[in-house]
N, C-alpha and C. Protein backbone atom coordinates (compact mmCIF):
# COMPACT_ATOMS: atom_id res chain seq x y z
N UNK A 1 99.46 89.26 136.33
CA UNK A 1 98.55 88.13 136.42
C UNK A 1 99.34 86.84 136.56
N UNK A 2 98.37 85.89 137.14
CA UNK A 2 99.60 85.09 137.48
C UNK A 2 99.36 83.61 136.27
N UNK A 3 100.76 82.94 135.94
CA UNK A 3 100.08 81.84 135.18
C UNK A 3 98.91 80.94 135.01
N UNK A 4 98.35 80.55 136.48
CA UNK A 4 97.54 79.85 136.49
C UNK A 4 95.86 81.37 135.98
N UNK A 5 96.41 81.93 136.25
CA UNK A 5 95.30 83.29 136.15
C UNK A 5 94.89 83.05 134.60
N UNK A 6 96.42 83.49 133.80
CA UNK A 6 96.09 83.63 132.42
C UNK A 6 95.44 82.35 131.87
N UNK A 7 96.23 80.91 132.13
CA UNK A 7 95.39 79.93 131.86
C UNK A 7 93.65 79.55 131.89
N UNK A 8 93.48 80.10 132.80
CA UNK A 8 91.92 81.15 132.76
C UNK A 8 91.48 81.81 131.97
N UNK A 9 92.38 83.08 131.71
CA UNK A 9 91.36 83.75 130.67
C UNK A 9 91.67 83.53 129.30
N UNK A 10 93.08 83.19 128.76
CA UNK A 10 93.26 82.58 127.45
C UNK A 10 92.20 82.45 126.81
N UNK A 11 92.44 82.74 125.72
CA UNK A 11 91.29 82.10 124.50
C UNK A 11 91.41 80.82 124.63
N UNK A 12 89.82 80.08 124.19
CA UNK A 12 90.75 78.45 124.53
C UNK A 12 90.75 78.23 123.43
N UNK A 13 91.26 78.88 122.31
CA UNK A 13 91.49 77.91 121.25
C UNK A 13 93.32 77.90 121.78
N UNK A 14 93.96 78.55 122.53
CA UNK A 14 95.41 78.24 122.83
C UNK A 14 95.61 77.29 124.30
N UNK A 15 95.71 76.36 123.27
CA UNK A 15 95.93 75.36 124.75
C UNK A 15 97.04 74.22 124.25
N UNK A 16 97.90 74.45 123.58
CA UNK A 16 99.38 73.74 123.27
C UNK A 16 100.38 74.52 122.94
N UNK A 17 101.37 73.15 123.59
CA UNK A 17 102.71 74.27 123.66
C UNK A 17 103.18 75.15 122.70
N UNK A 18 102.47 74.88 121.29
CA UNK A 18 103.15 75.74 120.10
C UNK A 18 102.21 77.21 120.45
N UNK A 19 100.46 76.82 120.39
CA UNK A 19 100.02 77.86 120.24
C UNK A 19 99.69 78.78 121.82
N UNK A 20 100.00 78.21 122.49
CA UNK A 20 100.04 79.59 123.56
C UNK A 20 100.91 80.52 123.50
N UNK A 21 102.28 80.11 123.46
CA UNK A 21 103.32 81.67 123.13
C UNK A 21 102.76 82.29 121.87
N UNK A 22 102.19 81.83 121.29
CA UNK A 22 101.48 82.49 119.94
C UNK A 22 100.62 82.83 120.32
N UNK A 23 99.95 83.39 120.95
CA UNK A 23 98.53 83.64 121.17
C UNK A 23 98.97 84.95 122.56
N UNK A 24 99.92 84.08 123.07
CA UNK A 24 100.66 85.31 124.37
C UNK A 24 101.48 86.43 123.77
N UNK A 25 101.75 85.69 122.63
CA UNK A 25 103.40 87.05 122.53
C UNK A 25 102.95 87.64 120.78
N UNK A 26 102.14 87.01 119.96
CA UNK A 26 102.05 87.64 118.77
C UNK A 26 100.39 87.61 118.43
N UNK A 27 99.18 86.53 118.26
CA UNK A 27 98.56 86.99 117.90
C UNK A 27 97.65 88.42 118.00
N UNK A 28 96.84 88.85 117.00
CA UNK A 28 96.29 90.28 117.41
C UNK A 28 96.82 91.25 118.00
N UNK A 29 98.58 91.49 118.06
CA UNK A 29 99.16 92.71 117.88
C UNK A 29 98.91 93.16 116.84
N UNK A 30 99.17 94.57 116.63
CA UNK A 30 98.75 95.73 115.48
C UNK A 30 100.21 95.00 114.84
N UNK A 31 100.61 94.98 113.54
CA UNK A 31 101.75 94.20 113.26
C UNK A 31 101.58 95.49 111.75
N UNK A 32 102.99 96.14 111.31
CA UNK A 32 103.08 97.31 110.54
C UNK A 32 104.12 97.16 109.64
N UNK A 33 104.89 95.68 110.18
CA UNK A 33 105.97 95.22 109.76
C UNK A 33 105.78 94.53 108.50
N UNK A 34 106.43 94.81 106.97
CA UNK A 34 105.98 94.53 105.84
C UNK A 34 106.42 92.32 105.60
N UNK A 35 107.75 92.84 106.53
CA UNK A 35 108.13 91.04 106.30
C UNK A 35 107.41 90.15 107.58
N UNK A 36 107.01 90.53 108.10
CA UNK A 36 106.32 90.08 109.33
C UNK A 36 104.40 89.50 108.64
N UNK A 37 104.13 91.29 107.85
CA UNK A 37 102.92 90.66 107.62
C UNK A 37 102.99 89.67 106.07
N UNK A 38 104.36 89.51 105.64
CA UNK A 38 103.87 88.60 104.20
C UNK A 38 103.96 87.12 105.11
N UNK A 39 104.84 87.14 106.47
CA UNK A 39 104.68 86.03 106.78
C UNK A 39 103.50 85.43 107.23
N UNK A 40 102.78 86.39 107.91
CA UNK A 40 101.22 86.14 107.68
C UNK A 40 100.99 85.12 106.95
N UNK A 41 100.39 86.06 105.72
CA UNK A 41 99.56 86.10 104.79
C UNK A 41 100.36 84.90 104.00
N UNK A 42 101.87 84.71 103.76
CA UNK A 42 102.09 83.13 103.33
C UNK A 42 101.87 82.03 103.97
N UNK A 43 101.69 82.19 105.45
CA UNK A 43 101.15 81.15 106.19
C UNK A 43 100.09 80.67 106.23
N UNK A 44 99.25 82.04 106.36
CA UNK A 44 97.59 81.60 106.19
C UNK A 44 97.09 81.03 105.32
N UNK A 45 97.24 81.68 103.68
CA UNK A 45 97.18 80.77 102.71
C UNK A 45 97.62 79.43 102.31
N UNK A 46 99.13 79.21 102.83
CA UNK A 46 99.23 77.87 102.96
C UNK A 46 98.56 76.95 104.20
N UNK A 47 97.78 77.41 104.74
CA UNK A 47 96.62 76.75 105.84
C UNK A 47 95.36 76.59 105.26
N UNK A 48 95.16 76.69 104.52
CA UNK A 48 93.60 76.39 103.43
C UNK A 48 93.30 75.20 103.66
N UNK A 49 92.31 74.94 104.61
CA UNK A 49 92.27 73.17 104.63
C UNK A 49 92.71 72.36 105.33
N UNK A 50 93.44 73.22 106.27
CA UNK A 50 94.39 72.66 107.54
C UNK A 50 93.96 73.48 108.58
N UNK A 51 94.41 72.75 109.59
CA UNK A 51 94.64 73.31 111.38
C UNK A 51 95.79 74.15 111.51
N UNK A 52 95.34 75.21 111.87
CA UNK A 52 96.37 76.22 112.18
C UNK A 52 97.54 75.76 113.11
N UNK A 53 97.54 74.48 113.96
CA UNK A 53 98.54 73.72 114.65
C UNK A 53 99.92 73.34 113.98
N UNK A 54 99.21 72.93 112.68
CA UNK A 54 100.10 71.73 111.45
C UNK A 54 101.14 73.41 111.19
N UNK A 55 100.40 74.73 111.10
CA UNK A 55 101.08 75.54 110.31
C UNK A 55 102.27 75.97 111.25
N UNK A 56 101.93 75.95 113.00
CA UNK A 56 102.77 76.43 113.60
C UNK A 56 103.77 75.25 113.65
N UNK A 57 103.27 74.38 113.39
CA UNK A 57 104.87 72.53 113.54
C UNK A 57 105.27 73.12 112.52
N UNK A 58 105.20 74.09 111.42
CA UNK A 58 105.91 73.82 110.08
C UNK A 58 106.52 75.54 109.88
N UNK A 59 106.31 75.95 110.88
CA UNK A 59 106.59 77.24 110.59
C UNK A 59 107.90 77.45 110.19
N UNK A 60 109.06 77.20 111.26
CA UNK A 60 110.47 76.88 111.15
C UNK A 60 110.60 76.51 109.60
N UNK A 61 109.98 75.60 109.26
CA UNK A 61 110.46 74.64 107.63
C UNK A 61 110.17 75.97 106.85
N UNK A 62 108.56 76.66 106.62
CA UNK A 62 108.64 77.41 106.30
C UNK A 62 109.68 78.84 106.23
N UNK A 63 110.08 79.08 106.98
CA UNK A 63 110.67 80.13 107.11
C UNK A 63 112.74 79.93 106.55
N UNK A 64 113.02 78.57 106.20
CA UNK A 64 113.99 78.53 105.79
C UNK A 64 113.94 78.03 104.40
N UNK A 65 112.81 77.63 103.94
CA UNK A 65 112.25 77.16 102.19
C UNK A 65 111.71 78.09 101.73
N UNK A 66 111.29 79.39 102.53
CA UNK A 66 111.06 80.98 102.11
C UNK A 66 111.76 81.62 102.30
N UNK A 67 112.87 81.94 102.09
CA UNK A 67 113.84 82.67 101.95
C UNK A 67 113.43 83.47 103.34
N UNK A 68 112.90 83.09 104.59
CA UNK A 68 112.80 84.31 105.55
C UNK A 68 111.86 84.98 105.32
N UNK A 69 111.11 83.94 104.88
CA UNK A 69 109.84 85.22 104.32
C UNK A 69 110.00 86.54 103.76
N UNK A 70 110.90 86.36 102.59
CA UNK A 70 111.93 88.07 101.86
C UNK A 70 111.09 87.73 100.67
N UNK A 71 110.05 88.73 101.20
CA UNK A 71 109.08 88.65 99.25
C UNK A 71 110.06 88.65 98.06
N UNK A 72 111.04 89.79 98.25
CA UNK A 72 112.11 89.95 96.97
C UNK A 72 112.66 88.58 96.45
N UNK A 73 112.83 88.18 97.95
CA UNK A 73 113.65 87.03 97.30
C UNK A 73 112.60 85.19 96.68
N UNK A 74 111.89 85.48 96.99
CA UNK A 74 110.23 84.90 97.16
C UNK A 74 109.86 85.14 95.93
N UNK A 75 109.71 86.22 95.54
CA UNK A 75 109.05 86.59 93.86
C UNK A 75 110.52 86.21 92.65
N UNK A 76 111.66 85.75 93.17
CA UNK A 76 112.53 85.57 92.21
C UNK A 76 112.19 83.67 92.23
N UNK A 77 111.48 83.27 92.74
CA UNK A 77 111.65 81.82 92.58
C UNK A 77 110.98 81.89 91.40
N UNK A 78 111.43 80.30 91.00
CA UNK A 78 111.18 79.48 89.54
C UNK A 78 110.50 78.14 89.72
N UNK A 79 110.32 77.41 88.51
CA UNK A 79 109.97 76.70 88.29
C UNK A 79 111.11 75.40 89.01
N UNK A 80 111.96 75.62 89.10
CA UNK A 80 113.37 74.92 89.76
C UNK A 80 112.68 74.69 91.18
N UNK A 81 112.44 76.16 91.48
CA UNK A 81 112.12 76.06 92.84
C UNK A 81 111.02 75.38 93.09
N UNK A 82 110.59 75.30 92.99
CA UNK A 82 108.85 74.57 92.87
C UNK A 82 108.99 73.32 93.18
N UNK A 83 109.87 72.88 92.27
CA UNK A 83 109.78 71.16 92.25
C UNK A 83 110.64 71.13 93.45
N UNK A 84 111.67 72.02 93.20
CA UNK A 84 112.34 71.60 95.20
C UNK A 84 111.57 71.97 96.21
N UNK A 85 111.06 72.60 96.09
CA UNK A 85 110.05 72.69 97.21
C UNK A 85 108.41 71.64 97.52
N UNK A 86 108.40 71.14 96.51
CA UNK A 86 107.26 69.67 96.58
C UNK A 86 108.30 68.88 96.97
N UNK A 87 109.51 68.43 97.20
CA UNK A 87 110.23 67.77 98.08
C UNK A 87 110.59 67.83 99.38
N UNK A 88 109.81 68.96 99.99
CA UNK A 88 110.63 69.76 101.50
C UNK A 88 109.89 69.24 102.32
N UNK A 89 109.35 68.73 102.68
CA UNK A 89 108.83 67.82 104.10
C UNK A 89 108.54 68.72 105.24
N UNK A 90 109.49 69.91 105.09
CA UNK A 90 109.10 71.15 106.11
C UNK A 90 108.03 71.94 105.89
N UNK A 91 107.36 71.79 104.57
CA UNK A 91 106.62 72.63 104.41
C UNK A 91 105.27 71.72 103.93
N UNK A 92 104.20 72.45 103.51
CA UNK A 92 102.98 71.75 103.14
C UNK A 92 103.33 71.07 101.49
N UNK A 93 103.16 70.21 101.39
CA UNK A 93 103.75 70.03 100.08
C UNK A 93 102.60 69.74 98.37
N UNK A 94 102.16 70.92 98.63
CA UNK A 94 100.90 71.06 97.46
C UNK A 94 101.57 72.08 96.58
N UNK A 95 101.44 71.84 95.22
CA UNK A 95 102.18 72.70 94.02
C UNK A 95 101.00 73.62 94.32
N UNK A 96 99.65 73.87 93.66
CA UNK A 96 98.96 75.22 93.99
C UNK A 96 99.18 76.16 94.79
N UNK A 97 99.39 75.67 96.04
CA UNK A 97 99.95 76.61 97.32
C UNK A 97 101.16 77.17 97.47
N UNK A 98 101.92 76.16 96.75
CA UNK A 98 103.27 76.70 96.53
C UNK A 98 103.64 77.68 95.50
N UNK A 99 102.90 77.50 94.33
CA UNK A 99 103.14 78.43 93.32
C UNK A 99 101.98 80.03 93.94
N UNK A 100 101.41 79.59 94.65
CA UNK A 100 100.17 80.85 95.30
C UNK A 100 101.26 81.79 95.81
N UNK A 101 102.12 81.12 96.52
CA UNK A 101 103.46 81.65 97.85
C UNK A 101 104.16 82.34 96.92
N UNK A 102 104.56 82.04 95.70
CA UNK A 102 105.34 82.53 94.68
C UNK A 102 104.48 83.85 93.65
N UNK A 103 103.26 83.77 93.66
CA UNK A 103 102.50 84.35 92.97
C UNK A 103 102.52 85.59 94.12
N UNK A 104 101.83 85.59 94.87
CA UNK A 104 101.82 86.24 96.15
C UNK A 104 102.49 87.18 96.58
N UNK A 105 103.59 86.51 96.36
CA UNK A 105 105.03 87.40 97.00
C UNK A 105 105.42 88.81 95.85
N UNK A 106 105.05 88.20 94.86
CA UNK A 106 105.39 89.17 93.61
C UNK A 106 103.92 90.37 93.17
N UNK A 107 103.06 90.34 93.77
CA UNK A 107 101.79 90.77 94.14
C UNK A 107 102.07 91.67 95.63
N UNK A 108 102.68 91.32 96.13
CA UNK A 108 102.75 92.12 97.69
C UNK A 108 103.78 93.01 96.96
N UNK A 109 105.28 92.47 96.04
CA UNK A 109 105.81 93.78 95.70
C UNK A 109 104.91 94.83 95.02
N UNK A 110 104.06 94.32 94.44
CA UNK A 110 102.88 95.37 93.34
C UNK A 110 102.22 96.41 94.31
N UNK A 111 101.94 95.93 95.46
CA UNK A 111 101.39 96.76 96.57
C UNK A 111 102.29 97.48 97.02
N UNK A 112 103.58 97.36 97.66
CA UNK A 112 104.38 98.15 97.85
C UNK A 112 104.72 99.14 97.28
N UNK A 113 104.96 98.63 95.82
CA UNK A 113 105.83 100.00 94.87
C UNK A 113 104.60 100.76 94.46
N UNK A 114 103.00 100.73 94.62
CA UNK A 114 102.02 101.86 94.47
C UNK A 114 101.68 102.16 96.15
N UNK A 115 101.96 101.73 96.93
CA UNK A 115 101.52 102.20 98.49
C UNK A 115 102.31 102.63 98.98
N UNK A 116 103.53 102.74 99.14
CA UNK A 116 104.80 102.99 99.44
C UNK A 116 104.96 101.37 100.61
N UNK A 117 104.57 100.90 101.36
CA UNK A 117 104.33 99.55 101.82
C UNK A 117 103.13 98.78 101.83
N UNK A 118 103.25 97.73 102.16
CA UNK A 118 101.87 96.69 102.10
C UNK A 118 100.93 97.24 103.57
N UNK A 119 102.27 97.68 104.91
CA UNK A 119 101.11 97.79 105.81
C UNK A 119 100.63 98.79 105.37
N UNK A 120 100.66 100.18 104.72
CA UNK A 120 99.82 101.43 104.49
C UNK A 120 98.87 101.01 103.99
N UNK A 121 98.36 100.03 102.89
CA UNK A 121 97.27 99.79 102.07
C UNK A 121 97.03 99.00 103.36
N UNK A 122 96.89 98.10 103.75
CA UNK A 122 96.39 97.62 104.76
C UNK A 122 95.38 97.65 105.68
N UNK A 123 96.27 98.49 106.27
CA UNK A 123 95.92 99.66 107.60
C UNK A 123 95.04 100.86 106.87
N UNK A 124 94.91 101.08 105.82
CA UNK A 124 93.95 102.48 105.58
C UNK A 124 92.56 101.31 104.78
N UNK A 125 92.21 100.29 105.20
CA UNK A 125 90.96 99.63 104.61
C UNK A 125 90.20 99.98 106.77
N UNK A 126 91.27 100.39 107.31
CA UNK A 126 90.79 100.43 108.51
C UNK A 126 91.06 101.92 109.35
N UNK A 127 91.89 102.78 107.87
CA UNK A 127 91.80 104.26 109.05
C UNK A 127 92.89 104.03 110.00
N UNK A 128 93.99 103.04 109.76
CA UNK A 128 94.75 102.93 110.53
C UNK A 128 94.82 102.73 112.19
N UNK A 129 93.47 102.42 112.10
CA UNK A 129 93.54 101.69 113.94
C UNK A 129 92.66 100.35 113.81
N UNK A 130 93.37 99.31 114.37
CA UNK A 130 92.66 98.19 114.71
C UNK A 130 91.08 98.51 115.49
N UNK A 131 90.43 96.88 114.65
CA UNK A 131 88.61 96.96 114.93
C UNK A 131 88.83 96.61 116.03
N UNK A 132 88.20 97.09 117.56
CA UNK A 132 88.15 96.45 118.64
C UNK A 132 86.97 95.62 118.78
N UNK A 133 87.08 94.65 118.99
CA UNK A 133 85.49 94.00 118.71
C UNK A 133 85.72 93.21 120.45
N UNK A 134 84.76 92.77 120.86
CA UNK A 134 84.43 92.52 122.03
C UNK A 134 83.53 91.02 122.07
N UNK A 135 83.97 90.44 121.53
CA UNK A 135 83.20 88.96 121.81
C UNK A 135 83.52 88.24 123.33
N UNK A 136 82.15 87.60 123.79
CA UNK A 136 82.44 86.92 125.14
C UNK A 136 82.33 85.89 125.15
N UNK A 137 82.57 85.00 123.83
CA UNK A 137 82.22 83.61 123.62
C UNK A 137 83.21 83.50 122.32
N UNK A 138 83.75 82.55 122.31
CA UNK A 138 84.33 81.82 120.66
C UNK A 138 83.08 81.09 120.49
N UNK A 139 82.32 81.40 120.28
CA UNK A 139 80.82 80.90 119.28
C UNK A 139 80.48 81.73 118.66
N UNK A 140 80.63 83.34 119.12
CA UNK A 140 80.29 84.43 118.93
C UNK A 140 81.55 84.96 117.29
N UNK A 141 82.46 84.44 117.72
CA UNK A 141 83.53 85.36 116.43
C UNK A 141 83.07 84.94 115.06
N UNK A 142 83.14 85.90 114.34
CA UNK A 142 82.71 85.28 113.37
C UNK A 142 83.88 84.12 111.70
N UNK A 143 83.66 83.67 111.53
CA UNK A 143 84.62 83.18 109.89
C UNK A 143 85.07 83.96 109.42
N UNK A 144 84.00 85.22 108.98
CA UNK A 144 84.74 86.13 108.30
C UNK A 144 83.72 87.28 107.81
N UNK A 145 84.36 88.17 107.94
CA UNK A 145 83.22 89.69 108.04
C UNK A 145 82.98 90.55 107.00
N UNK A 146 82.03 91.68 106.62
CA UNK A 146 81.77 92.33 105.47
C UNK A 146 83.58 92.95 105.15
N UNK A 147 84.48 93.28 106.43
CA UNK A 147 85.71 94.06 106.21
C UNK A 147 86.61 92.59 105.63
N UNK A 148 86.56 91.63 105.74
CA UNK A 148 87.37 90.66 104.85
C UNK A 148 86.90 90.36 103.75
N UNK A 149 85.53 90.60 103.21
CA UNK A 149 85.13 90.21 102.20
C UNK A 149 85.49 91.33 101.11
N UNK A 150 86.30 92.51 101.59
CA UNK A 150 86.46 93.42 101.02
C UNK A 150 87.79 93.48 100.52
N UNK A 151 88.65 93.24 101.61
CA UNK A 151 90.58 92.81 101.84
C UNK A 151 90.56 91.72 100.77
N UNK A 152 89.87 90.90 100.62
CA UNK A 152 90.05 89.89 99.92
C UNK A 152 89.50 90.19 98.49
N UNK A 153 88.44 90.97 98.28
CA UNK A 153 88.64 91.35 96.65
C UNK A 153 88.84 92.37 95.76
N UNK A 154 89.75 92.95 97.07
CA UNK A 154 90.85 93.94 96.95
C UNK A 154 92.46 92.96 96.50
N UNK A 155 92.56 92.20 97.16
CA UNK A 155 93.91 91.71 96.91
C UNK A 155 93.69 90.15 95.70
N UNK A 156 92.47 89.98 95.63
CA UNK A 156 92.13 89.22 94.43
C UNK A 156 92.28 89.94 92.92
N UNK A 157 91.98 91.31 93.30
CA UNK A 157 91.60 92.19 91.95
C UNK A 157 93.16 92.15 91.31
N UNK A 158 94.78 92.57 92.54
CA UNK A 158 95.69 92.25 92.87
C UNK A 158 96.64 91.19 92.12
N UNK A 159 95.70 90.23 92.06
CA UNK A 159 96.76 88.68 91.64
C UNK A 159 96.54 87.99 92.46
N UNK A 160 96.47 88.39 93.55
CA UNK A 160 96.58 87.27 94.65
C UNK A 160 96.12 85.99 95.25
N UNK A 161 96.29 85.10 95.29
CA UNK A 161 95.41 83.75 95.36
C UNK A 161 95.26 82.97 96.58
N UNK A 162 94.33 82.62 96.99
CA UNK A 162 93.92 81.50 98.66
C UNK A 162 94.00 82.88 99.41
N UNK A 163 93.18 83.68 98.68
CA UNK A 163 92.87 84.73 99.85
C UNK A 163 91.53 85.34 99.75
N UNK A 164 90.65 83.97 99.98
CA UNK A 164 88.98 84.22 100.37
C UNK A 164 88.84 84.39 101.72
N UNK A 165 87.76 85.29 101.83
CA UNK A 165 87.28 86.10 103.01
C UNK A 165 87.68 85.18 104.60
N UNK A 166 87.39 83.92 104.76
CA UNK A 166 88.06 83.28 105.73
C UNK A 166 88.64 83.38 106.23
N UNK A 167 90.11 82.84 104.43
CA UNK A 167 91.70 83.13 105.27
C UNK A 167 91.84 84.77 105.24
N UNK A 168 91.26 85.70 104.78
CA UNK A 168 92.05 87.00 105.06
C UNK A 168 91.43 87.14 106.10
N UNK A 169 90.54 86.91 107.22
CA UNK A 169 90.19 86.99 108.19
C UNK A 169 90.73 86.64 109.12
N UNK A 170 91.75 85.35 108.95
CA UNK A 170 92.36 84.83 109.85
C UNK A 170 93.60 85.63 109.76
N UNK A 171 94.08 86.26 108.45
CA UNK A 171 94.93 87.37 108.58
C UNK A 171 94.89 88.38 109.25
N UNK A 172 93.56 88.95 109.32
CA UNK A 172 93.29 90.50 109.78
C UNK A 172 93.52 89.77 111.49
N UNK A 173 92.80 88.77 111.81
CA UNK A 173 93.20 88.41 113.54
C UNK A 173 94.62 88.35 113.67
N UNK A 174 95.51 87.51 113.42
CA UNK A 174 96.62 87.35 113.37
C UNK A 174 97.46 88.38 113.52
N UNK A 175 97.22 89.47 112.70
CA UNK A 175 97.94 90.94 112.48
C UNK A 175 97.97 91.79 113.33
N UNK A 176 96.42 91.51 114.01
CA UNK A 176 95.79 92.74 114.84
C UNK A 176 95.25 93.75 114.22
N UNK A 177 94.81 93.38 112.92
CA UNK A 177 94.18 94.61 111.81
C UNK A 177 92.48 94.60 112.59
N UNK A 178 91.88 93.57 113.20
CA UNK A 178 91.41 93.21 114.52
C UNK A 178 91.58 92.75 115.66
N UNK A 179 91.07 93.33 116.66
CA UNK A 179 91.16 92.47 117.93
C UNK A 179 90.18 91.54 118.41
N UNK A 180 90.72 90.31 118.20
CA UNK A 180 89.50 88.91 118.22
C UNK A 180 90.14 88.29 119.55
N UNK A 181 90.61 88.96 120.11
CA UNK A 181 90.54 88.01 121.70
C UNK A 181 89.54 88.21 122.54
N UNK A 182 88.98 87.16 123.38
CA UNK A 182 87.62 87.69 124.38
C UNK A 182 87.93 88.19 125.01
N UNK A 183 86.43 89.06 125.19
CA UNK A 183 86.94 90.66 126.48
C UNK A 183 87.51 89.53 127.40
N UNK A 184 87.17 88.50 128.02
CA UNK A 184 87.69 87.77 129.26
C UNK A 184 89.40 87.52 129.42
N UNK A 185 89.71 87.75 127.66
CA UNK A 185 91.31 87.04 127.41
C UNK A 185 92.35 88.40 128.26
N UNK A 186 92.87 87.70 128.76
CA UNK A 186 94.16 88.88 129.12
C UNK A 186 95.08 89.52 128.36
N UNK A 187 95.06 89.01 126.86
CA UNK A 187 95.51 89.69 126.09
C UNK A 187 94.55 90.52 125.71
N UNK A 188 93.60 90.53 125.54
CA UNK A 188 92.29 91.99 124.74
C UNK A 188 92.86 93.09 125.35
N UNK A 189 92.98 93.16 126.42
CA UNK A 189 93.31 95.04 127.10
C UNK A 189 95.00 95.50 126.46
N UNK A 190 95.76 93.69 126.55
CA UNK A 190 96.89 94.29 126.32
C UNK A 190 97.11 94.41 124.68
N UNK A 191 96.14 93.86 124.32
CA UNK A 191 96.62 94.10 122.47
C UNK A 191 95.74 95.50 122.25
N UNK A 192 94.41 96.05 122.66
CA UNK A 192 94.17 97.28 122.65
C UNK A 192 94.99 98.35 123.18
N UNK A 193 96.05 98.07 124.02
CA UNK A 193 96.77 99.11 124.59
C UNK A 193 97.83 99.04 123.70
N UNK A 194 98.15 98.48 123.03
CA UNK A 194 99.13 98.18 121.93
C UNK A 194 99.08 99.29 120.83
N UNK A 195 97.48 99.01 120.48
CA UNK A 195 96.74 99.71 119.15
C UNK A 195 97.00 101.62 120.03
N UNK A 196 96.23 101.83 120.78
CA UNK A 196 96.57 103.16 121.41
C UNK A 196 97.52 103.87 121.24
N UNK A 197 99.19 103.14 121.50
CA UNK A 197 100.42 103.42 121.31
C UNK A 197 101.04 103.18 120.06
N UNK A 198 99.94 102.60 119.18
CA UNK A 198 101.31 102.45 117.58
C UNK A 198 102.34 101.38 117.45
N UNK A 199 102.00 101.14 118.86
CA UNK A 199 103.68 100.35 118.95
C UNK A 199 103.72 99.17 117.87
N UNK A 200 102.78 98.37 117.88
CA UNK A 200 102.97 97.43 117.43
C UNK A 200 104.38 96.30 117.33
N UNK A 201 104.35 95.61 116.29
CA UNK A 201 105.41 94.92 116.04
C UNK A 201 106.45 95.92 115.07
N UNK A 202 107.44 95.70 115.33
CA UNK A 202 108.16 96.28 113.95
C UNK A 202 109.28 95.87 113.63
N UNK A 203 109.86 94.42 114.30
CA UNK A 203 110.70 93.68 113.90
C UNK A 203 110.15 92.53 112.62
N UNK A 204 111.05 92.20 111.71
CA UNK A 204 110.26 91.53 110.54
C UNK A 204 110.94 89.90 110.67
N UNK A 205 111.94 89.72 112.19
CA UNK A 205 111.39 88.67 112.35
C UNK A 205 111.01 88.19 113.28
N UNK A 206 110.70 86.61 113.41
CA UNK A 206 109.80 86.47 114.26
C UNK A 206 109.68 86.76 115.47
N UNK A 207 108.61 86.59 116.30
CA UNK A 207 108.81 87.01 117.72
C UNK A 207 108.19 85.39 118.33
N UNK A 208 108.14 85.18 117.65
CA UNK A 208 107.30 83.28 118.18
C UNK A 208 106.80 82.77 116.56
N UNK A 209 106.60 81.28 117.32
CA UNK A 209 105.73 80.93 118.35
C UNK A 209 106.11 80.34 119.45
């Protein structure tokens, strides 16, 4: 397809330079990768209240004030860390969210060491294949569905915090635990052909944005 093609069928919520390679090269892949999906799920939650834009300008900051998004190393922060991190300018700079990131991380190990990983619990709230859903409108997608309202008080029961049905919704898109691109998007066939093959992601770091 040709650029001006895809610019066509794109979702239009990707229409800047951060979020189109994000939307081309990672959103709604099947993603199986355990450091890949805490980066998720620390991103999303630190987006509570924000434009998913602000999260991709800050991703970089993030990803070097998170240890790389290394839960291990993520669940060893302190109170030290905290206050250095309400100084980082790279990142969102709210103590709740920050101590959530810290809470979080040590909660995803809890999932691991009874699941054998975070994607197995994950992926079996879905039988292990992404929802194909088929919307022909972004009016049509929804906030957030009976299957997030479930992820979320599943991982509330957990410890886990800033993970109401919304943001785990914006997780499950993100991941590809659904496919929320419009049938029109040129990614829908190619992120369902993704799900078919397993392939998914399985590098834990990034691939964009």
């Amino acid at each position: 397809m040709s650029a001006r093609g895809r610019d066509a069928s794109r979702c239009r919520w990707a229409r800047t330079e951060l979020s189109i390679p994000y939307h081309d090269r990672e959103w709604g892949v099947p993603c199986r990768d355990d450091r890949l999906l805490f980066e998720h799920l620390l991103l999303d939650c630190a987006q509570a209240g924000l434009s998913w834009e602000i999260m991709l300008r800050k991703r970089e900051g993030y990803r070097r004030a998170f240890a790389r998004f290394d839960p291990e190393k993520v669940a060893r922060f302190n109170h030290r860390s905290v206050e250095r991190l309400l100084k980082d300018p790279g990142i969102v700079r709210n103590r709740r969210k920050i101590e959530s990131a810290i809470g979080n991380a040590r909660a995803f190990l809890d999932v691991q060491e009874e699941s054998g990983s975070f994607a197995d619990h994950l992926w079996g709230f879905v039988g292990g294949k992404p929802v194909q859903n088929r919307w022909r409108s972004i009016d049509q997608v929804p906030a957030k569905t009976p299957l997030a309202e479930t992820v979320s008080q599943d991982l509330k029961a957990r410890g886990f915090t800033f993970v109401g049905p919304t943001i785990v919704y914006a997780f499950l898109q993100a991941t590809g635990v659904v496919n929320d691109h419009l049938v029109g998007c040129f990614r829908h066939a190619e992120c369902a052909r993704l799900a078919r093959s397993r392939r998914g992601l399985s590098s834990g770091g990034s691939s964009s944005p």
